[in-house]
C-alpha atoms as a PDB file:
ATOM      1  CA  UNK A   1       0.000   0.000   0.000  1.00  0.00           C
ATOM      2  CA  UNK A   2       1.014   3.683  -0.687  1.00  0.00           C
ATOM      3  CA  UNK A   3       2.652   5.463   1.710  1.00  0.00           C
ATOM      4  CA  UNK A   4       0.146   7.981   2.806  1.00  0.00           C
ATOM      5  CA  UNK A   5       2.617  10.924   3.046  1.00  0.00           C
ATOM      6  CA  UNK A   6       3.221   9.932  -0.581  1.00  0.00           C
ATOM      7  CA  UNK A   7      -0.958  10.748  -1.264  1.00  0.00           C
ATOM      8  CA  UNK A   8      -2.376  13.609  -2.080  1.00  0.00           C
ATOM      9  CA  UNK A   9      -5.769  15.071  -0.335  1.00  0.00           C
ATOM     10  CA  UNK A  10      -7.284  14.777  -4.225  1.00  0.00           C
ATOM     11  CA  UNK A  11      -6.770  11.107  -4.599  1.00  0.00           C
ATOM     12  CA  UNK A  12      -7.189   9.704  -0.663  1.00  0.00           C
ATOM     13  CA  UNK A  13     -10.482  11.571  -1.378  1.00  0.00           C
ATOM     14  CA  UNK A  14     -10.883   9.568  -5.201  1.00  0.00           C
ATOM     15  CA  UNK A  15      -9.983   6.096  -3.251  1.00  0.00           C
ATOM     16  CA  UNK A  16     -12.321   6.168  -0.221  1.00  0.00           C
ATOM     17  CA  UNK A  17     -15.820   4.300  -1.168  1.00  0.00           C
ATOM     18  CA  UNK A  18     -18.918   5.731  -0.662  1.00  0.00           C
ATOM     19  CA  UNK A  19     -19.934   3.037   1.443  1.00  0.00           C
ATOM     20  CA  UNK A  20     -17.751   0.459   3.549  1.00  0.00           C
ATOM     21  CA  UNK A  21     -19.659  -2.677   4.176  1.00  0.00           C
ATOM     22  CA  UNK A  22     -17.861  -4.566   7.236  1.00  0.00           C
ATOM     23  CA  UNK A  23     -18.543  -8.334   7.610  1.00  0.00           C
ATOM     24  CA  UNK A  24     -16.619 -11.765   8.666  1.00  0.00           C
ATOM     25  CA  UNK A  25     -16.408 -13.724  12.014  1.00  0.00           C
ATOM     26  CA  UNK A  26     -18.617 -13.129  14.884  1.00  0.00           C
ATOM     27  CA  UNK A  27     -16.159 -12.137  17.688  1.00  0.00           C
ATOM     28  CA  UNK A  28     -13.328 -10.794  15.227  1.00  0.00           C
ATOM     29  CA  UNK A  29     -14.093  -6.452  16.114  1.00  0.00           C
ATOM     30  CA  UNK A  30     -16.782  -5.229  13.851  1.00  0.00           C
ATOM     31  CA  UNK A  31     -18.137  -3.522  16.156  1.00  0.00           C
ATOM     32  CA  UNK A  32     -14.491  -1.919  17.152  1.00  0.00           C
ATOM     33  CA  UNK A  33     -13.558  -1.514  13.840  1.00  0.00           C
ATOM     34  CA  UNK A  34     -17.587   0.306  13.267  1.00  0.00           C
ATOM     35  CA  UNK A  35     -16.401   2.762  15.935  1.00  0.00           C
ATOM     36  CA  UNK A  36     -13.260   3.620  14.235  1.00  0.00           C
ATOM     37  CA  UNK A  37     -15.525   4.524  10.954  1.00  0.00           C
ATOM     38  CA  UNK A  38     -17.650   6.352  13.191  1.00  0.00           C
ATOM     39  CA  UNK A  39     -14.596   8.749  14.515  1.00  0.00           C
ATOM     40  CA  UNK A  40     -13.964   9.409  10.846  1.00  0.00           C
ATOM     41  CA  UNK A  41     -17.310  10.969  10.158  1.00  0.00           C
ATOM     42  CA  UNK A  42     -19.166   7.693   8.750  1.00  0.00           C
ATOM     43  CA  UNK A  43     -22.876   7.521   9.441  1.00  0.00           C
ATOM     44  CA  UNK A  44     -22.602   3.948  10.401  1.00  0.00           C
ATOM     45  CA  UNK A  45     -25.091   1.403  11.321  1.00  0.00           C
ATOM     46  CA  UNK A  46     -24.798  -1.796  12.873  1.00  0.00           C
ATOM     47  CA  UNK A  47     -26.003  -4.893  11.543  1.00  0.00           C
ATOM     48  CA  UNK A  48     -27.928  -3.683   8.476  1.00  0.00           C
ATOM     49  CA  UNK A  49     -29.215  -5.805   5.840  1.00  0.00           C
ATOM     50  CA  UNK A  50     -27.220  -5.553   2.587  1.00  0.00           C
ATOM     51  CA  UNK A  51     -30.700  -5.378   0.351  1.00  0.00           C
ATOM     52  CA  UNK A  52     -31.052  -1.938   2.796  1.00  0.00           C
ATOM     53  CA  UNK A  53     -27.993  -0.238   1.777  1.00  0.00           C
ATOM     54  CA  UNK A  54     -29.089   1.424  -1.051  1.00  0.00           C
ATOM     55  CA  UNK A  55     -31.909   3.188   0.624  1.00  0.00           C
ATOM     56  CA  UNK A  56     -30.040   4.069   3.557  1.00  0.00           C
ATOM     57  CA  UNK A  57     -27.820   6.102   1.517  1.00  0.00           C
ATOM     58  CA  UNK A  58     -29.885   7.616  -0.662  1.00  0.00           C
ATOM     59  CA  UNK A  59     -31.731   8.692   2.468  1.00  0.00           C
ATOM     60  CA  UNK A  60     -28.859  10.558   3.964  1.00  0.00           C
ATOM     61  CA  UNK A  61     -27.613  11.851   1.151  1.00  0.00           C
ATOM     62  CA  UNK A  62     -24.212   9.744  -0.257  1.00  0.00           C
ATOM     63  CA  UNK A  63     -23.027  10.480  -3.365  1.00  0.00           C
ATOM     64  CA  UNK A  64     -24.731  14.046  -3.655  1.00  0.00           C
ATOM     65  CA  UNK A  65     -22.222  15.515  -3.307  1.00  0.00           C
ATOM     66  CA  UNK A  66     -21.935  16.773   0.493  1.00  0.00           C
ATOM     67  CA  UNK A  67     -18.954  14.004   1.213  1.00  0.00           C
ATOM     68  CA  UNK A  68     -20.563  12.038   3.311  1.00  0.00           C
ATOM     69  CA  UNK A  69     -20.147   8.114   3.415  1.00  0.00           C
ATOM     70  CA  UNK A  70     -21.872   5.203   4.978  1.00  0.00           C
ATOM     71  CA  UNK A  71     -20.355   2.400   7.139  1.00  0.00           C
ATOM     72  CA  UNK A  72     -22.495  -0.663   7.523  1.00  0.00           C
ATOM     73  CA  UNK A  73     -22.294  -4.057   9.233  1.00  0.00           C
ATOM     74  CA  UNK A  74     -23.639  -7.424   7.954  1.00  0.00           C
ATOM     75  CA  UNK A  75     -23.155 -11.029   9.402  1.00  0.00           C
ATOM     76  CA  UNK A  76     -25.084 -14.403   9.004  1.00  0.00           C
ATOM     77  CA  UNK A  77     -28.168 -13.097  10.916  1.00  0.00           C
ATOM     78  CA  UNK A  78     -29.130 -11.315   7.280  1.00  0.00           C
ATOM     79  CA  UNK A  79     -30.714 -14.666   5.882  1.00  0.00           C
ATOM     80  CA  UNK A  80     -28.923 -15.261   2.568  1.00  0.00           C
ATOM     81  CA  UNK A  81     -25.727 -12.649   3.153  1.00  0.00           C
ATOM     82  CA  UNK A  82     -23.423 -13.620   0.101  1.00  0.00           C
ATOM     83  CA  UNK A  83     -26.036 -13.300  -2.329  1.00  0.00           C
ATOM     84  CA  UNK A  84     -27.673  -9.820  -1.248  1.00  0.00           C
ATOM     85  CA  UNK A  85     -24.033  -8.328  -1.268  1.00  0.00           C
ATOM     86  CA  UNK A  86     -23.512  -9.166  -4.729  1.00  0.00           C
ATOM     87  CA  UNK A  87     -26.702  -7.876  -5.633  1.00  0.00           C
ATOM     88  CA  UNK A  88     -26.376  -5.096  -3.619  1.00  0.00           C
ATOM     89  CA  UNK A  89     -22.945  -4.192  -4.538  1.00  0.00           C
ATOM     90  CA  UNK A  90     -23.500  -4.177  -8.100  1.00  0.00           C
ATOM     91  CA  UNK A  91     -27.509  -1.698  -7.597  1.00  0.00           C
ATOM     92  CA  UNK A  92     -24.627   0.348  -6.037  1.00  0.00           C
ATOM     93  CA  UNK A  93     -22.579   0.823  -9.176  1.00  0.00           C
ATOM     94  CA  UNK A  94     -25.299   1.407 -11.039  1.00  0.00           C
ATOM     95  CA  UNK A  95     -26.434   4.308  -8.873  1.00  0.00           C
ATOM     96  CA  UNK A  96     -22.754   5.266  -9.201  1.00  0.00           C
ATOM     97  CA  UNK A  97     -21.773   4.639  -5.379  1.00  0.00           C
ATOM     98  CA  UNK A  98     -18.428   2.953  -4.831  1.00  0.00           C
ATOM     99  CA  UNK A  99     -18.700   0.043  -2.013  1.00  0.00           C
ATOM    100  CA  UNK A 100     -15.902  -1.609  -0.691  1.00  0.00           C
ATOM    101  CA  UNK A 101     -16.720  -5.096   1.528  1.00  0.00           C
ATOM    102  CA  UNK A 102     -14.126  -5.395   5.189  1.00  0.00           C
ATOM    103  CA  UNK A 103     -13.854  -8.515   6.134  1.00  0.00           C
ATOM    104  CA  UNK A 104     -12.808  -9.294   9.596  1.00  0.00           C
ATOM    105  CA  UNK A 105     -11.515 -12.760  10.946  1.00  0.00           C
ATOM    106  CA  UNK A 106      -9.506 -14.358  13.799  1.00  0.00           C
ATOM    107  CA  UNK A 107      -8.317 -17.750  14.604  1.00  0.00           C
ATOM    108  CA  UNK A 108     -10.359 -20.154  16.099  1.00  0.00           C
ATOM    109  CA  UNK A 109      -8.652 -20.146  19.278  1.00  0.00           C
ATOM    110  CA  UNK A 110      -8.576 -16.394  19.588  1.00  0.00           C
ATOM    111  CA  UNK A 111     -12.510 -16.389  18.639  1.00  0.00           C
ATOM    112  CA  UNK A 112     -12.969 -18.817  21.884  1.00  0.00           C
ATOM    113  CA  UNK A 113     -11.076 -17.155  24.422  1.00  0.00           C
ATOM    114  CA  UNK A 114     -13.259 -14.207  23.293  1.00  0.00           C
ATOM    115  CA  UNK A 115     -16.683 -15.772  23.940  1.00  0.00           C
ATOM    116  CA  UNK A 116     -14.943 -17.162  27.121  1.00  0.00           C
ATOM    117  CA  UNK A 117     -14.003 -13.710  28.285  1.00  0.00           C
ATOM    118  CA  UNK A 118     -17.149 -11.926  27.512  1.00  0.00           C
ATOM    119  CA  UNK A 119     -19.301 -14.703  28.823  1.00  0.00           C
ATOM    120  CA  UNK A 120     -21.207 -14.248  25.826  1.00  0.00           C
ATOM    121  CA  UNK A 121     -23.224 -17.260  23.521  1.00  0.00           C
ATOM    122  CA  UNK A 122     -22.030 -17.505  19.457  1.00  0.00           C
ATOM    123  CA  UNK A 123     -25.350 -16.061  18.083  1.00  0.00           C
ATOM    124  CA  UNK A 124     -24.903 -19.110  15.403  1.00  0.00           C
ATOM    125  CA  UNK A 125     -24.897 -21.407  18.068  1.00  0.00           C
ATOM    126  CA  UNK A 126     -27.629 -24.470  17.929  1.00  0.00           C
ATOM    127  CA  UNK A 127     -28.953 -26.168  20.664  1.00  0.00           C
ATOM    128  CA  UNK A 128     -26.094 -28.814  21.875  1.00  0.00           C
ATOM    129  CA  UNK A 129     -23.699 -26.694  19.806  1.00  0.00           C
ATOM    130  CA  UNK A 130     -20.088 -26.007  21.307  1.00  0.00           C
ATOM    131  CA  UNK A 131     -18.728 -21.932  21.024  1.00  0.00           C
ATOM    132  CA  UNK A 132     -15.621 -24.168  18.613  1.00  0.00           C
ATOM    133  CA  UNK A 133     -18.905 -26.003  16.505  1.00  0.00           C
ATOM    134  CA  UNK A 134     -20.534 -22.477  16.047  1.00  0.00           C
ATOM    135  CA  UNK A 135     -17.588 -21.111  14.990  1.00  0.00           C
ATOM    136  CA  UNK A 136     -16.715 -23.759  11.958  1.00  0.00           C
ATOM    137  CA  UNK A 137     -20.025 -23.343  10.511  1.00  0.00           C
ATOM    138  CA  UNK A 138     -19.645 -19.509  10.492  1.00  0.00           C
ATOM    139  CA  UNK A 139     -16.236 -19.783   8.896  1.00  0.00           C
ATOM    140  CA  UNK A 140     -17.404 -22.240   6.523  1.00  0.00           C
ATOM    141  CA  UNK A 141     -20.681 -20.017   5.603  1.00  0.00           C
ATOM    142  CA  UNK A 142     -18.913 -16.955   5.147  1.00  0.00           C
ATOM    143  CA  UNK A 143     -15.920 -18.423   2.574  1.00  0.00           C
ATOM    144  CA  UNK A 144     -17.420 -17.006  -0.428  1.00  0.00           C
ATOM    145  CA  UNK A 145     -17.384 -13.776   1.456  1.00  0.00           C
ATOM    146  CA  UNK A 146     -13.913 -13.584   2.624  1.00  0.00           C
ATOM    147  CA  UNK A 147     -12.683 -14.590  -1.009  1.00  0.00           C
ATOM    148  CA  UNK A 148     -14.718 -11.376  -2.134  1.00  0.00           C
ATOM    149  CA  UNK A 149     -13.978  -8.979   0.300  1.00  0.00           C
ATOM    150  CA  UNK A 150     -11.823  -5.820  -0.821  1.00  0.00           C
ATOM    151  CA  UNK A 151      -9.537  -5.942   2.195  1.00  0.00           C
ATOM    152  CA  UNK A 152      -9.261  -9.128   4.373  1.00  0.00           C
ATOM    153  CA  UNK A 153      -7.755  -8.140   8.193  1.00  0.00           C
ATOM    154  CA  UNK A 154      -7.336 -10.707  10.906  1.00  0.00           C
ATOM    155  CA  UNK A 155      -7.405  -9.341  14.477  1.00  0.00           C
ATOM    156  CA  UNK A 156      -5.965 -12.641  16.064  1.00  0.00           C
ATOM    157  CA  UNK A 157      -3.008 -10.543  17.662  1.00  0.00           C
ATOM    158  CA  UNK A 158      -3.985  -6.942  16.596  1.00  0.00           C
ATOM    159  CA  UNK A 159      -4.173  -4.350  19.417  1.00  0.00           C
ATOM    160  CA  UNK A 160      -7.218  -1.955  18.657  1.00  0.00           C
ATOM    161  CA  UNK A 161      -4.959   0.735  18.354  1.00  0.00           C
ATOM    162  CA  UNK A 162      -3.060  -0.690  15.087  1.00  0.00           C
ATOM    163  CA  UNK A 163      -6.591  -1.838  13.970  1.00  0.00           C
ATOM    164  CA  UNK A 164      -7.532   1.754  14.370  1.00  0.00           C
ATOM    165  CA  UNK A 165      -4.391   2.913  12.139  1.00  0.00           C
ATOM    166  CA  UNK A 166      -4.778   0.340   9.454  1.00  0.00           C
ATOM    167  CA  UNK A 167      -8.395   1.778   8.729  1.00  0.00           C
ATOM    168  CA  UNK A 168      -7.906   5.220   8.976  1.00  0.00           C
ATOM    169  CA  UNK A 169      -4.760   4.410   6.088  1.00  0.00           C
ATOM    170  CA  UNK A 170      -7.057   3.052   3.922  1.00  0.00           C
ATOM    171  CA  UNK A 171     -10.939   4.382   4.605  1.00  0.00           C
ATOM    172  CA  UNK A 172      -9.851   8.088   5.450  1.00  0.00           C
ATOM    173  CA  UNK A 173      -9.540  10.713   2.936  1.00  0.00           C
ATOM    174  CA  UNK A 174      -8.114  12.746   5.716  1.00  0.00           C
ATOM    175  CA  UNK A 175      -4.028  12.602   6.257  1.00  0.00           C
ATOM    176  CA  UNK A 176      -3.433  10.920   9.749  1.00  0.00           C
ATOM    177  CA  UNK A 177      -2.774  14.319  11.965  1.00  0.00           C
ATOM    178  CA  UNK A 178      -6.313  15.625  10.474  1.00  0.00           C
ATOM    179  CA  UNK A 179      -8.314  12.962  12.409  1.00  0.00           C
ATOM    180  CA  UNK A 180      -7.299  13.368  15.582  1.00  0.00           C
ATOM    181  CA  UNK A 181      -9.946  16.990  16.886  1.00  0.00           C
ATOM    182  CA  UNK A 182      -7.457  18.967  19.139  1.00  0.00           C
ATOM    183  CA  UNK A 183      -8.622  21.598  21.443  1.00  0.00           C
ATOM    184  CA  UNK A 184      -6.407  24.136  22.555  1.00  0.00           C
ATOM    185  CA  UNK A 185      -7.724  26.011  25.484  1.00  0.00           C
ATOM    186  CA  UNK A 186      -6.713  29.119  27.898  1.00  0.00           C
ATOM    187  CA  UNK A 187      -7.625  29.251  31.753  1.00  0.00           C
ATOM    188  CA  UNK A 188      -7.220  31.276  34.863  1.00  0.00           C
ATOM    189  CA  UNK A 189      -6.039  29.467  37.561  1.00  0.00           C
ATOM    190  CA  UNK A 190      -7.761  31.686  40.192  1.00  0.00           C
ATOM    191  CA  UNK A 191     -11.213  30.268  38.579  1.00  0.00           C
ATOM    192  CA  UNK A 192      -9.978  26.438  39.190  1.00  0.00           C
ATOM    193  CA  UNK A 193      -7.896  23.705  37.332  1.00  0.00           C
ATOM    194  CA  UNK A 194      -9.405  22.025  33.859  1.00  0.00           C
ATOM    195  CA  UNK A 195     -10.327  18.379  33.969  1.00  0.00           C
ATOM    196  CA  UNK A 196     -10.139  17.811  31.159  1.00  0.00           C
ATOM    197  CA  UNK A 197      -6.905  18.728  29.753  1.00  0.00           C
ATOM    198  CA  UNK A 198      -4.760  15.732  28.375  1.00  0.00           C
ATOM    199  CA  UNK A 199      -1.404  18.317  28.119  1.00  0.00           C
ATOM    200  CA  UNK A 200      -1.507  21.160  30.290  1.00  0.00           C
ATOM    201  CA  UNK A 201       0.989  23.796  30.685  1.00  0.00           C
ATOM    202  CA  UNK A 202       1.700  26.833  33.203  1.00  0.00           C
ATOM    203  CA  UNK A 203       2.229  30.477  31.643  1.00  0.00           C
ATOM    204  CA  UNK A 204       2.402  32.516  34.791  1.00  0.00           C
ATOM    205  CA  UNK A 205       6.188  33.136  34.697  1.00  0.00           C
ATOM    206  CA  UNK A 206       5.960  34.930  31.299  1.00  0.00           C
ATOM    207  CA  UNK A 207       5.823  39.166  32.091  1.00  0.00           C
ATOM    208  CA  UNK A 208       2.559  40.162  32.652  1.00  0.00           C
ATOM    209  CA  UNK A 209       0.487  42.730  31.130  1.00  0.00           C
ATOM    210  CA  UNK A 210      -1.706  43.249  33.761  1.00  0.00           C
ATOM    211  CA  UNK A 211       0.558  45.601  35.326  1.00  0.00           C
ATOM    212  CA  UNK A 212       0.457  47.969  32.626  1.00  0.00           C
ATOM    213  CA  UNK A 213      -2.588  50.185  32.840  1.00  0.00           C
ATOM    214  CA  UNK A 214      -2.808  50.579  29.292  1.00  0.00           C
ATOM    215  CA  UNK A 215      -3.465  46.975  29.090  1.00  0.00           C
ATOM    216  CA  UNK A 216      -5.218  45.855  32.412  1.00  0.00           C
ATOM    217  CA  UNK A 217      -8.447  45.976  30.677  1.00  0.00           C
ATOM    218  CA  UNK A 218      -7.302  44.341  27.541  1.00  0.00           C
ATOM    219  CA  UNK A 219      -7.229  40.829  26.329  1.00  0.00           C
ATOM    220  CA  UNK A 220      -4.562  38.360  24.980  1.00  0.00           C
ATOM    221  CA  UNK A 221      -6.662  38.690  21.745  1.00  0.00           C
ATOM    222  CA  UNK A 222      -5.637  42.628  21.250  1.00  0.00           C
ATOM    223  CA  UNK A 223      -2.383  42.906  19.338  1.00  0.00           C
ATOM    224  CA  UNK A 224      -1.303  45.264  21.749  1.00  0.00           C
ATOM    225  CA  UNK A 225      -1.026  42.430  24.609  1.00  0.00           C
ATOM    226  CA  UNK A 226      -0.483  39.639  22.332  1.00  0.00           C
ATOM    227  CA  UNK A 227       2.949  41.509  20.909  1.00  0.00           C
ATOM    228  CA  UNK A 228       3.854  42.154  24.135  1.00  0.00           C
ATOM    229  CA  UNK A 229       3.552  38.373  25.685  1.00  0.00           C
ATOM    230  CA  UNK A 230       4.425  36.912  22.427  1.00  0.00           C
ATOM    231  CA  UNK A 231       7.879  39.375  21.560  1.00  0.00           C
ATOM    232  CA  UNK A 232       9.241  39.012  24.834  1.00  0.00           C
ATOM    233  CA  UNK A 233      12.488  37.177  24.775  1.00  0.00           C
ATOM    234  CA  UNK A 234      11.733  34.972  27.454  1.00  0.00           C
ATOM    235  CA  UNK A 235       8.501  34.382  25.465  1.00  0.00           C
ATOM    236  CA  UNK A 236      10.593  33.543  22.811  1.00  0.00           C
ATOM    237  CA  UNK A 237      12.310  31.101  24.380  1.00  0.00           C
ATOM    238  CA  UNK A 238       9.489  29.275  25.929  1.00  0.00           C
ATOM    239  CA  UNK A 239       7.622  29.163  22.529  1.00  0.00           C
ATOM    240  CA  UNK A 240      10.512  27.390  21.024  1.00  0.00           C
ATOM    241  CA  UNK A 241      11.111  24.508  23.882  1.00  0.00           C
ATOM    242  CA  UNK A 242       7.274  24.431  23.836  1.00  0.00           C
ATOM    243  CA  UNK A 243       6.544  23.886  19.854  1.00  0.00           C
ATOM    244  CA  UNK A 244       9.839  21.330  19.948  1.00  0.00           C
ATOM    245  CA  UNK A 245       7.737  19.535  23.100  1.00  0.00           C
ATOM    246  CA  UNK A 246       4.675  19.368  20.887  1.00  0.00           C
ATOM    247  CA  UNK A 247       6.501  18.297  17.441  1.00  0.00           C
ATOM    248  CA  UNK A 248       7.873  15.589  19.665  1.00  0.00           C
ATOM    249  CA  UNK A 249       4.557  13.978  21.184  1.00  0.00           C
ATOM    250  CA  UNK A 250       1.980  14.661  18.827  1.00  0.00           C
ATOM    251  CA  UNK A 251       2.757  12.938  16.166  1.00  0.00           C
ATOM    252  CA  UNK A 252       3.082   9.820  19.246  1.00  0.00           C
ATOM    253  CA  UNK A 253      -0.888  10.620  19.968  1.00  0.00           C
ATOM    254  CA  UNK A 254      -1.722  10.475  16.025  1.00  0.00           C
ATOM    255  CA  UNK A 255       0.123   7.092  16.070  1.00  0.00           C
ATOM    256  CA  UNK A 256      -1.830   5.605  18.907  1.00  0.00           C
ATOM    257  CA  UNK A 257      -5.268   6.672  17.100  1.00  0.00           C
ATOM    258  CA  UNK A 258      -6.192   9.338  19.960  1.00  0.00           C
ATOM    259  CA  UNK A 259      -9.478  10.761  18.419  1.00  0.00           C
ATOM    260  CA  UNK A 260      -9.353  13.603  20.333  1.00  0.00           C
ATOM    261  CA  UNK A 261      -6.658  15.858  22.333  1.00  0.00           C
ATOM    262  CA  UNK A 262      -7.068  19.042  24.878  1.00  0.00           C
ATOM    263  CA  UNK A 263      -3.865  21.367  25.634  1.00  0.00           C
ATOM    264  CA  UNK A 264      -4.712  23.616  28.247  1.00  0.00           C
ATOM    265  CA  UNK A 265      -2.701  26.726  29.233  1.00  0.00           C
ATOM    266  CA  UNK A 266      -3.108  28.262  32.318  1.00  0.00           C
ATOM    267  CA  UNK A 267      -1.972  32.117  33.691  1.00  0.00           C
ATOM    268  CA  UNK A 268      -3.568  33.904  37.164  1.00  0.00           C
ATOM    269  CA  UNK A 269      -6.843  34.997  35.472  1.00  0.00           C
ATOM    270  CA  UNK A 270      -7.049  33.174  31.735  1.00  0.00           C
ATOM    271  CA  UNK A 271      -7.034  36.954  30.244  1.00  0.00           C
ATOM    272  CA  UNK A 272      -4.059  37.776  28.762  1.00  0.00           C
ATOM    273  CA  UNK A 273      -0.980  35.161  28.704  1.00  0.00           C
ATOM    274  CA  UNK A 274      -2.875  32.388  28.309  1.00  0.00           C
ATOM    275  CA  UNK A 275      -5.444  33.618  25.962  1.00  0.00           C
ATOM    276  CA  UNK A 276      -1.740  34.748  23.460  1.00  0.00           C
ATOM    277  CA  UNK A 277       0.174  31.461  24.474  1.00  0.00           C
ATOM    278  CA  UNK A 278      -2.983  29.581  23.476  1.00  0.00           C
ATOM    279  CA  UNK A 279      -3.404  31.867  20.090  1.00  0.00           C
ATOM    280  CA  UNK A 280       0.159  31.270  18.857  1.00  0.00           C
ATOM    281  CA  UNK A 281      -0.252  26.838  20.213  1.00  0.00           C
ATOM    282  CA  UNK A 282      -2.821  26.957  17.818  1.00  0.00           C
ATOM    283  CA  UNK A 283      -1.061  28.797  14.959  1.00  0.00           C
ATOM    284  CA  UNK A 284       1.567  26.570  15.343  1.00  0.00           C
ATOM    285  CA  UNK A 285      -0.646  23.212  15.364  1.00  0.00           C
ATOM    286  CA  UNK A 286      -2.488  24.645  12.289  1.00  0.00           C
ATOM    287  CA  UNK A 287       0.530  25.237  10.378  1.00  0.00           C
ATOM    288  CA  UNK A 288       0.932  21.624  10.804  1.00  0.00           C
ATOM    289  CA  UNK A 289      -1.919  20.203   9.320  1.00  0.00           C
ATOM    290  CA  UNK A 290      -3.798  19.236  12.745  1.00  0.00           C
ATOM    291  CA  UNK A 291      -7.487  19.671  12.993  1.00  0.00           C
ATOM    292  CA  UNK A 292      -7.410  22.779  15.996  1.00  0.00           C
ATOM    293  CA  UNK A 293     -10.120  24.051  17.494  1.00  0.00           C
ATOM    294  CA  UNK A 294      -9.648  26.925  20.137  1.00  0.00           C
ATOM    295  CA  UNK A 295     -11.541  28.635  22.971  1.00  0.00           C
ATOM    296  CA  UNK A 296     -11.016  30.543  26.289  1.00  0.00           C
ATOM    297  CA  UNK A 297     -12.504  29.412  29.118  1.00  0.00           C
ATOM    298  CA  UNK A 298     -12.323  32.466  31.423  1.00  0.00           C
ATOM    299  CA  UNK A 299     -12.440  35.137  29.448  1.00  0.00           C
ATOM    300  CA  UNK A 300     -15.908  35.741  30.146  1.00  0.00           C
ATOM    301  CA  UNK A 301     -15.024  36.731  33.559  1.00  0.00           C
ATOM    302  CA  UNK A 302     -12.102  38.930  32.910  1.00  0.00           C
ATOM    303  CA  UNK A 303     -12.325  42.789  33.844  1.00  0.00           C
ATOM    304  CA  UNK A 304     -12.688  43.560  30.184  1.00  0.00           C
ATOM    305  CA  UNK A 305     -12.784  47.467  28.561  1.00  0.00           C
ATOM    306  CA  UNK A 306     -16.227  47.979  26.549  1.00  0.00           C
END
C-alpha cells in the first residue's frame, strides 16, 4: 500500500468508497472496527441488511455531493448474506456509489477465548452446539465472502490501536494528523484547574500585562497584549522549547489513534498570557496540518474594557 505521506488530499479523497460494508467472524471487532468509521465521520449502522444499503444512503444523502459516506455491518443473521451483497454491490454501481466489503476474521482459538471472556453465547450457536462447533459453521458459511472482500484483516493478535491505524490508512480521505480533533484552550487558575486537559501547561512566569494600565483591561486577543507576551524574549524562548515539546509527542498521539486531544494553558486569570500562548499553540498546530479548534474558558469573567 502507498505510503500515505506519498498521497495527495485529491486522490485519498478519489480512493475512499462511498460506502464500507464490514462483515466476517462473529467475535473478530466489527463492532471496534464500526467505531473507528464512526470517529472518521461515517454515518454507520450496525447490523444492516445488505438489500437496505441502497436506501439508507440515498436517504442521507451519499453520493450528492456533500462528502458524506456510509459504514455498515452485515453477518449471518441477514438470511442469505453472500447473495444480497452481490446484488447489492452491483444496484450500487449502477447508482454510481463505490462500495468496498471489510472482512474481519480471527483464529479459532482467539474467537474462543473471546466468547470465554465476555461470557457471551455464538449467536450461530444451535442447541447442543459447542462456542468451537458455532464457529466452523460460520467460517465455513462466510468463505465465499472472505474470497470477495476488498480488504481481508485478521485481528488474532492486533491491538485496537493498530486496527484503528490500518483503517484510517485506507478508509480516510483525511491525512493521519487531520483525524485526531485537538482543542487548545486558555484558563485562569484563580477560577480552578481544567479536567479535562490531556497536556496542560503553566504560563504565569511569562511578564505580565496586567501591570500595565494601558493593558489591564485588555485581552490576549488585542495585538497590543499579544505583541507584548508573544515578543518578549523569554517568550521567545518558551515558545521554542514548547513547539519542539509538541513536534515531539503529537505525532506519538496520532500514532496511537487518539481521536481527540485538549492542551490547556493556564496564567492567574485566563485573560491575557494564556489567551496569546494559546493563540500562537494553535497557529503553530495549524501550520501543521492538525485539525485545531480553540476557545477561552475564562475570558468571560475577565475585567474587560467595553
Amino acid at each position: 500500500m502507498t505510503e500515505r505521506s506519498d498521497i495527495t488530499s485529491a486522490e485519498l479523497a478519489d480512493r475512499v468508497p462511498d460506502i464500507v460494508i464490514i462483515t466476517g467472524m462473529s467475535g473478530s471487532g466489527r463492532t471496534q472496527a464500526m467505531h473507528v468509521f464512526e470517529d472518521m465521520g461515517y454515518f454507520c449502522i450496525d447490523n444492516l441488511p445488505p438489500s437496505l444499503i441502497l436506501q439508507l444512503a440515498q436517504l442521507i444523502g451519499i453520493n450528492t455531493g456533500v462528502g458524506r459516506h456510509l459504514c455498515v455491518t452485515s453477518d449471518l443473521r441477514s438470511q442469505g448474506l453472500f447473495d444480497e451483497l452481490l446484488d447489492t454491490i452491483q444496484t450500487l454501481n449502477e447508482h454510481e456509489m463505490t462500495c468496498k466489503v471489510l472482512f474481519l476474521e480471527a483464529s479459532d482459538e482467539v474467537l474462543i477465548r473471546r466468547y470465554s471472556e465476555n461470557r457471551r453465547r455464538h449467536p450461530l450457536a444451535q442447541r447442543g452446539d459447542t462456542t468451537a462447533d458455532a464457529i466452523q459453521r460460520e467460517r465455513v458459511a462466510l468463505g465465499s465472502i472472505r474470497d470477495r472482500a476488498d480488504m481481508v484483516i485478521d485481528t488474532s493478535r492486533m491491538r485496537t490501536a493498530t486496527l484503528r491505524k490500518r483503517l484510517r490508512s485506507a478508509f480516510s480521505e483525511l491525512a493521519d494528523q487531520q483525524l485526531m480533533d485537538v482543542h487548545v484552550f486558555s484558563f485562569g487558575f484563580k477560577h480552578g484547574m481544567p479536567v479535562e486537559a490531556d497536556l496542560m501547561i503553566d504560563v504565569r512566569f511569562l511578564p505580565n500585562p496586567f501591570y500595565d494600565p494601558e493593558m489591564r483591561t485588555l485581552t490576549g486577543l488585542d495585538a497590543k497584549v499579544a505583541d507584548f507576551v508573544i515578543e518578549h524574549p523569554k517568550t521567545q524562548e518558551f515558545l521554542d522549547a514548547w513547539f519542539k515539546l509538541l513536534d515531539a509527542v503529537m505525532p506519538g498521539y496520532v500514532a496511537e489513534g487518539k481521536p481527540q486531544l485538549s492542551i490547556a494553558i493556564g496564567c492567574t486569570g485566563g485573560q491575557h498570557r494564556s489567551v496569546a500562548i494559546a493563540e500562537a499553540t494553535a497557529r503553530h498546530l495549524e501550520r501543521q496540518q492538525y485539525h485545531v479548534n480553540i476557545s477561552h474558558r475564562d475570558l468571560a469573567k475577565a475585567n474587560i474594557r467595553s
